[in-house]
C-alpha atoms as a PDB file:
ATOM      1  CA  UNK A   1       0.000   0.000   0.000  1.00  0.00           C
ATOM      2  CA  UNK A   2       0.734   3.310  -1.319  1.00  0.00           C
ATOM      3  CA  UNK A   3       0.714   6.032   1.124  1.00  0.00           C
ATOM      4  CA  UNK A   4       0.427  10.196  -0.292  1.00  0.00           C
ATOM      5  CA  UNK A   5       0.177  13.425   1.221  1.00  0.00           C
ATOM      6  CA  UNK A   6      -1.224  16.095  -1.279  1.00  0.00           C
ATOM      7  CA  UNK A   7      -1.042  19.655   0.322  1.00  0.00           C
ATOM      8  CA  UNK A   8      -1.214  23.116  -1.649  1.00  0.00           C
ATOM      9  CA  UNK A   9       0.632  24.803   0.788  1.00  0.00           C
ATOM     10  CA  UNK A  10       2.818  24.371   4.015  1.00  0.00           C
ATOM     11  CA  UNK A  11       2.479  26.780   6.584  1.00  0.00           C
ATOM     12  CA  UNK A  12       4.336  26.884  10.374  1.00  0.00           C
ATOM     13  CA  UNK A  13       2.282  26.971  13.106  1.00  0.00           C
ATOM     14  CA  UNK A  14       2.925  29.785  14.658  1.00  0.00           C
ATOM     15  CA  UNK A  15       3.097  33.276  13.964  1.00  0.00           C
ATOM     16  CA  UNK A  16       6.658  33.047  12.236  1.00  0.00           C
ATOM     17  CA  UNK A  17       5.393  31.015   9.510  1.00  0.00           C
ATOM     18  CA  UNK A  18       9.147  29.091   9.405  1.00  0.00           C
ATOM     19  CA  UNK A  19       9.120  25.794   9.346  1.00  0.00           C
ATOM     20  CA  UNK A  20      12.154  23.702  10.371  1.00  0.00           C
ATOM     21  CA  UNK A  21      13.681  22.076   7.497  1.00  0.00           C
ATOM     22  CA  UNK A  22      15.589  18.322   8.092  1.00  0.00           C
ATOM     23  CA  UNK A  23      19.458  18.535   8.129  1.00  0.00           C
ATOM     24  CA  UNK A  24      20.961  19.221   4.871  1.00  0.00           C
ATOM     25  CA  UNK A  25      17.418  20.557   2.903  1.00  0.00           C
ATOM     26  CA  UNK A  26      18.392  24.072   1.188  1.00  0.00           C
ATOM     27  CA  UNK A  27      15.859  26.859   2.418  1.00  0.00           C
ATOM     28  CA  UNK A  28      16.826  29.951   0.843  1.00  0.00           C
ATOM     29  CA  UNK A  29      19.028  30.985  -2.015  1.00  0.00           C
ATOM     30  CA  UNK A  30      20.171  33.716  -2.952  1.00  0.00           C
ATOM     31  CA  UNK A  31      22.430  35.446  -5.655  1.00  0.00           C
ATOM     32  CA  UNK A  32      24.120  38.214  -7.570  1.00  0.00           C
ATOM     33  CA  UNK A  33      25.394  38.512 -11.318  1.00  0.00           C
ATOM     34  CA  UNK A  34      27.897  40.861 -12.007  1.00  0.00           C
ATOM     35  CA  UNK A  35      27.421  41.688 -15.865  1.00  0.00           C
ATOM     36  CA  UNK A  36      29.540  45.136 -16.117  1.00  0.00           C
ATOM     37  CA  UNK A  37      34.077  45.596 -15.905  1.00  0.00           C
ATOM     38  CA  UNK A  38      35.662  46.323 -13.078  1.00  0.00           C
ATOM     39  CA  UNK A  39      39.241  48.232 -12.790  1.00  0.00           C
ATOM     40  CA  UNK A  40      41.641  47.697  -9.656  1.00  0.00           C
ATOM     41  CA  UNK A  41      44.656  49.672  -9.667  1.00  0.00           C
ATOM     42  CA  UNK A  42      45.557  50.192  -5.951  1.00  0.00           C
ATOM     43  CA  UNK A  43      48.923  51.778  -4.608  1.00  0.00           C
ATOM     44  CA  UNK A  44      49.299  49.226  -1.994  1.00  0.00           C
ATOM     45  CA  UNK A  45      47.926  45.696  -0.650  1.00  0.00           C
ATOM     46  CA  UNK A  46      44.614  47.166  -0.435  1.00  0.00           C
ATOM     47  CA  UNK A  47      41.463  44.924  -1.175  1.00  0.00           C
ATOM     48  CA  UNK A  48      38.674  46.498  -2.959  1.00  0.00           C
ATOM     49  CA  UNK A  49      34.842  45.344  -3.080  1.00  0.00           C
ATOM     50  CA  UNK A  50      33.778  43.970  -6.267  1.00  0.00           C
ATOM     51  CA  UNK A  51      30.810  45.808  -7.286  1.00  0.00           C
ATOM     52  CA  UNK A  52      27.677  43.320  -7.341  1.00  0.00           C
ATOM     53  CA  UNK A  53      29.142  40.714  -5.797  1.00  0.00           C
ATOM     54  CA  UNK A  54      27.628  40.987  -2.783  1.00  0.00           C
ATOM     55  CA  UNK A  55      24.727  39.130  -1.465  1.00  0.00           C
ATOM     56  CA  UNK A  56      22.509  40.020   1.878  1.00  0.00           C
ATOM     57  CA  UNK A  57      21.053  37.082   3.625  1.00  0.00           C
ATOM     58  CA  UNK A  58      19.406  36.801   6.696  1.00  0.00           C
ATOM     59  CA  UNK A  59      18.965  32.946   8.173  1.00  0.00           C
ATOM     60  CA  UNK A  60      16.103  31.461   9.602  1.00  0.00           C
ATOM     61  CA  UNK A  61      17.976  29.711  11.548  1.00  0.00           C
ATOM     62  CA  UNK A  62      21.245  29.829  14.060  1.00  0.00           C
ATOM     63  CA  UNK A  63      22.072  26.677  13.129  1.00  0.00           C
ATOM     64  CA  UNK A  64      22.186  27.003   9.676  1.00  0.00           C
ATOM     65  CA  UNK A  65      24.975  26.838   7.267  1.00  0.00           C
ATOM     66  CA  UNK A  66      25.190  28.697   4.035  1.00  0.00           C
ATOM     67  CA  UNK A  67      27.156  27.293   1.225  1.00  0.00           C
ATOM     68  CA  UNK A  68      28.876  30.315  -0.836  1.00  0.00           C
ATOM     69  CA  UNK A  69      29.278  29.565  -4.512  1.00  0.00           C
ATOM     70  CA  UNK A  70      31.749  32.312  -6.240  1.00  0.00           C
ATOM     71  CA  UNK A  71      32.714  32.447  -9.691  1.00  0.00           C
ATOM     72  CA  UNK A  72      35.009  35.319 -10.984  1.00  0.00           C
ATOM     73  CA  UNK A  73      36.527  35.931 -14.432  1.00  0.00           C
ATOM     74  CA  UNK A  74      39.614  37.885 -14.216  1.00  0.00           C
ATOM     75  CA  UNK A  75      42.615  38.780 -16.599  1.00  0.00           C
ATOM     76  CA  UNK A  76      45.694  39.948 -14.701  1.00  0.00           C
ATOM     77  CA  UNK A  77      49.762  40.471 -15.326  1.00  0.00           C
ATOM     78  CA  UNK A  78      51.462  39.352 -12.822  1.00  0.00           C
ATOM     79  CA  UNK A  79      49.931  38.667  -9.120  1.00  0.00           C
ATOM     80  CA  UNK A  80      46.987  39.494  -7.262  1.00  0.00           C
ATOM     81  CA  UNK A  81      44.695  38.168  -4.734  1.00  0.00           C
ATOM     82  CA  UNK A  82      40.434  37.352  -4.424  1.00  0.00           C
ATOM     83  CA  UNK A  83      38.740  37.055  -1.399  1.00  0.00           C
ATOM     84  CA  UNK A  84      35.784  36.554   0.382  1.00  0.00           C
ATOM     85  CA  UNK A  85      34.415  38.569   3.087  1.00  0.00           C
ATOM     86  CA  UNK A  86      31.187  37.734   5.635  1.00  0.00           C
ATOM     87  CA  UNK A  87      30.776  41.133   6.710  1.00  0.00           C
ATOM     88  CA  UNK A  88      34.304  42.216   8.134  1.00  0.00           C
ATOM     89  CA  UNK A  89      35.773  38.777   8.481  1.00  0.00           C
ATOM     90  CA  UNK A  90      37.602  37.193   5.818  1.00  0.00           C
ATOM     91  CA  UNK A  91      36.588  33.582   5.584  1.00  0.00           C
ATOM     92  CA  UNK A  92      37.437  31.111   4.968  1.00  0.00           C
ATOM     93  CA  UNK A  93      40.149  32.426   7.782  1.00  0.00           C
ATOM     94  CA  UNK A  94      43.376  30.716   6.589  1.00  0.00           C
ATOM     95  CA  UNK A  95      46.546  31.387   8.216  1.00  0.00           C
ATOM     96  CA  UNK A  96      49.449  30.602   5.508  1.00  0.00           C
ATOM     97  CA  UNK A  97      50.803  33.517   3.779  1.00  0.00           C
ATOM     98  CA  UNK A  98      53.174  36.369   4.895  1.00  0.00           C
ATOM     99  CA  UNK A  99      50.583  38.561   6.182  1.00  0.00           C
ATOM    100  CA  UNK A 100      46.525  39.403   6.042  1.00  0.00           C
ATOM    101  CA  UNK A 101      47.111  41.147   2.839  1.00  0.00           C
ATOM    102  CA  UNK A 102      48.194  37.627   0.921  1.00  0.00           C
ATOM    103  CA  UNK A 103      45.592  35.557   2.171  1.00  0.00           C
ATOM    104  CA  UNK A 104      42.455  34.324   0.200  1.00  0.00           C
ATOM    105  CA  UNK A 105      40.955  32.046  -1.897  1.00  0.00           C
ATOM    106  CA  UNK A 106      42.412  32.852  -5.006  1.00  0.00           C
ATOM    107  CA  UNK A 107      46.082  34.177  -5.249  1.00  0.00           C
ATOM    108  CA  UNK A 108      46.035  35.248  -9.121  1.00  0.00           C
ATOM    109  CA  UNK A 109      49.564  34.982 -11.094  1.00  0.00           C
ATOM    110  CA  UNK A 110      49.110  35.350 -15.005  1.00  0.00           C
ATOM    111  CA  UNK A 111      51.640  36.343 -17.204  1.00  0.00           C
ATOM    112  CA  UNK A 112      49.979  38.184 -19.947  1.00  0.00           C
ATOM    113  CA  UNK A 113      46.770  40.679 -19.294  1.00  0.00           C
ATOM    114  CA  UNK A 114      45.508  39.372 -22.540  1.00  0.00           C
ATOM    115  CA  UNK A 115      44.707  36.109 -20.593  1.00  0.00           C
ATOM    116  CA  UNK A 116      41.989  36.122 -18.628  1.00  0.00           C
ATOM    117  CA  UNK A 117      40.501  33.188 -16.446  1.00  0.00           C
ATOM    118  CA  UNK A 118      37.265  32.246 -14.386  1.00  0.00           C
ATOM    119  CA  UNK A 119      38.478  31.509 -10.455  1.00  0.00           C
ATOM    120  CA  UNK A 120      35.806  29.311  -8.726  1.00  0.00           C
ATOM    121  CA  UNK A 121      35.083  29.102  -5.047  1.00  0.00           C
ATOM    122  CA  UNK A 122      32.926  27.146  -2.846  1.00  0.00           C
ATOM    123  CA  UNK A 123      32.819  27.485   0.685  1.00  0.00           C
ATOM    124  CA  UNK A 124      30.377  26.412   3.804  1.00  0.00           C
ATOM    125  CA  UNK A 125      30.208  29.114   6.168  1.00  0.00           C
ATOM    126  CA  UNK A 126      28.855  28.396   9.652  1.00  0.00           C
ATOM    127  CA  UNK A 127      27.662  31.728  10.703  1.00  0.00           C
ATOM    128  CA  UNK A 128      26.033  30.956  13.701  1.00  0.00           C
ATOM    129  CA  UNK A 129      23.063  34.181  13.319  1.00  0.00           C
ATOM    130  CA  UNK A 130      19.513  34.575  12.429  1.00  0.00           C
ATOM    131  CA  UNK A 131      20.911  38.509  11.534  1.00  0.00           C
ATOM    132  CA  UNK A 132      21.197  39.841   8.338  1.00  0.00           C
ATOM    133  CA  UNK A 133      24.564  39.091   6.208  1.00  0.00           C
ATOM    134  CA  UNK A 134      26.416  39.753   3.726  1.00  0.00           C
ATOM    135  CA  UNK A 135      29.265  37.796   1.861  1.00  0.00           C
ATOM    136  CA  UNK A 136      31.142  39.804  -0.736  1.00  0.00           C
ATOM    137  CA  UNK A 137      34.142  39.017  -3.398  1.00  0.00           C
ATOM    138  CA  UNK A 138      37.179  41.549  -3.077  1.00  0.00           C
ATOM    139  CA  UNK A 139      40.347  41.800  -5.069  1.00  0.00           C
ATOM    140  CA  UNK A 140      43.735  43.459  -5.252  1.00  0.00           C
ATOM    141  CA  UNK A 141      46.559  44.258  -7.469  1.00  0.00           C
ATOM    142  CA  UNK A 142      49.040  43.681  -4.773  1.00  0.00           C
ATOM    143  CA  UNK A 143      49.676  47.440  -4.577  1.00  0.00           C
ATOM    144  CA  UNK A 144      51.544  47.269  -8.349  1.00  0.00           C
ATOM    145  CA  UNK A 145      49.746  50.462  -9.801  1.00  0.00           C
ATOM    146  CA  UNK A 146      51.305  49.520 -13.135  1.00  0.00           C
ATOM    147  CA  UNK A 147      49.210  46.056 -13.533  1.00  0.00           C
ATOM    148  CA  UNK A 148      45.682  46.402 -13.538  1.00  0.00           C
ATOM    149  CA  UNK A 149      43.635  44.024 -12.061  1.00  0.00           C
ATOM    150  CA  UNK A 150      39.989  43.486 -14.749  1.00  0.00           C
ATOM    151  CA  UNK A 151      37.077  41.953 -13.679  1.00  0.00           C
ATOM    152  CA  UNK A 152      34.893  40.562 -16.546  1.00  0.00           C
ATOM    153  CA  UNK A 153      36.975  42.001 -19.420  1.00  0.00           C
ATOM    154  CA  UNK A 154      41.036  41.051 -21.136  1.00  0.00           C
ATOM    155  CA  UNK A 155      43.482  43.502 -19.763  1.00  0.00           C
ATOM    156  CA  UNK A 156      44.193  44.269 -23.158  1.00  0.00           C
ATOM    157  CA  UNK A 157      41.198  43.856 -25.226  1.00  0.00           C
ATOM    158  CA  UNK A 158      37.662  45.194 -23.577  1.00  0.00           C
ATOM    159  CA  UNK A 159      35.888  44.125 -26.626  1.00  0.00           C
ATOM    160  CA  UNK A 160      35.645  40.561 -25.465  1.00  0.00           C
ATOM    161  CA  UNK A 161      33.446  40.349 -21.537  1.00  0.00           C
ATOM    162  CA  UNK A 162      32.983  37.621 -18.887  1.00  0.00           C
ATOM    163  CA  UNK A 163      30.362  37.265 -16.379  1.00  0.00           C
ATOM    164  CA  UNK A 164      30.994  36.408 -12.208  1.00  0.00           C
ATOM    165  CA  UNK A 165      28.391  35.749  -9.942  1.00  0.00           C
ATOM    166  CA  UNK A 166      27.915  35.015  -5.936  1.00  0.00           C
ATOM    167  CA  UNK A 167      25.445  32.636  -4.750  1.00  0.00           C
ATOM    168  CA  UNK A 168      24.291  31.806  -0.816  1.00  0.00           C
ATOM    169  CA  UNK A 169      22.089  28.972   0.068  1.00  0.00           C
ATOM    170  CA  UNK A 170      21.095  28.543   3.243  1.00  0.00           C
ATOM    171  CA  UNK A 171      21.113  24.735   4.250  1.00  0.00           C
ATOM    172  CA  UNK A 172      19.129  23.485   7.600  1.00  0.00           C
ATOM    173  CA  UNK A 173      21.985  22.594  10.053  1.00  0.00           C
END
């Protein structure tokens, strides 16, 4: 025997309306595109938001997780550095490197600005708030003013464009 439950709609009973969600079930997402280029030229090891790639969220829960997706296409001579930010705190919070300024999840090294590349990240963030916030993708040049750092575009050709994008899904803890 067959058993179903047909329902048109699943509401919590009480006055919050949020239903807990088993372990592991994804209960929000959330995202950004970033269609337009993006310049960084920076005199020293300064990191610099990436406009629209940013994304609020607020959990339901405090034991949530959310899963950041980043994707981020990027033509660069010589080095440089991507990151990613939950509010002021750079996660994921690795320690290797000489100093703050060289850490992320994407140390860039291309030889030729007419190269340009798409730098993936995934990360599962354990935020531990039912407050709003907000993960965001930031870049450097490494402080070489000469070397540009381009988001979505060849450092030598802005004919040709690239997309990035930042996704958040919050998954039940």
């Amino acid at each position: 025997m067959t058993s179903r439950l047909l329902v048109d709609k699943i509401e919590g009973k009480s006055t919050s309306g949020t239903i807990q969600m088993p372990a592991g079930h994804i209960i929000q997402t959330l995202s950004s595109t970033k269609l337009s280029s993006q310049e960084i030229s920076v005199s020293s090891l300064t990191m610099v938001d990436i406009s629209d790639l940013s994304v609020s969220i607020t959990p339901k829960f405090s034991s949530s997780k959310v899963l950041v997706t980043v994707h981020v296409y990027v033509s660069y001579l010589y080095q440089g550095l991507l990151r990613l930010m939950r509010d002021s705190t750079r996660i994921p919070n690795n320690t290797q490197g000489q100093s703050e300024s060289y850490r992320g999840f994407a140390p860039l090294r291309q030889g030729y600005s007419g190269e340009g590349y798409m730098y993936s990240f995934t990360f599962l963030d354990s935020p531990s708030t039912t407050s709003a916030t907000t993960y965001k993708v930031q870049g450097t040049n490494n402080g070489d003013t000469t070397n540009t750092l381009y988001i979505n575009r060849l450092g030598q050709n802005a004919n040709y464009s690239g997309t990035s994008s930042i996704t958040v899904q919050e998954i039940a803890g």
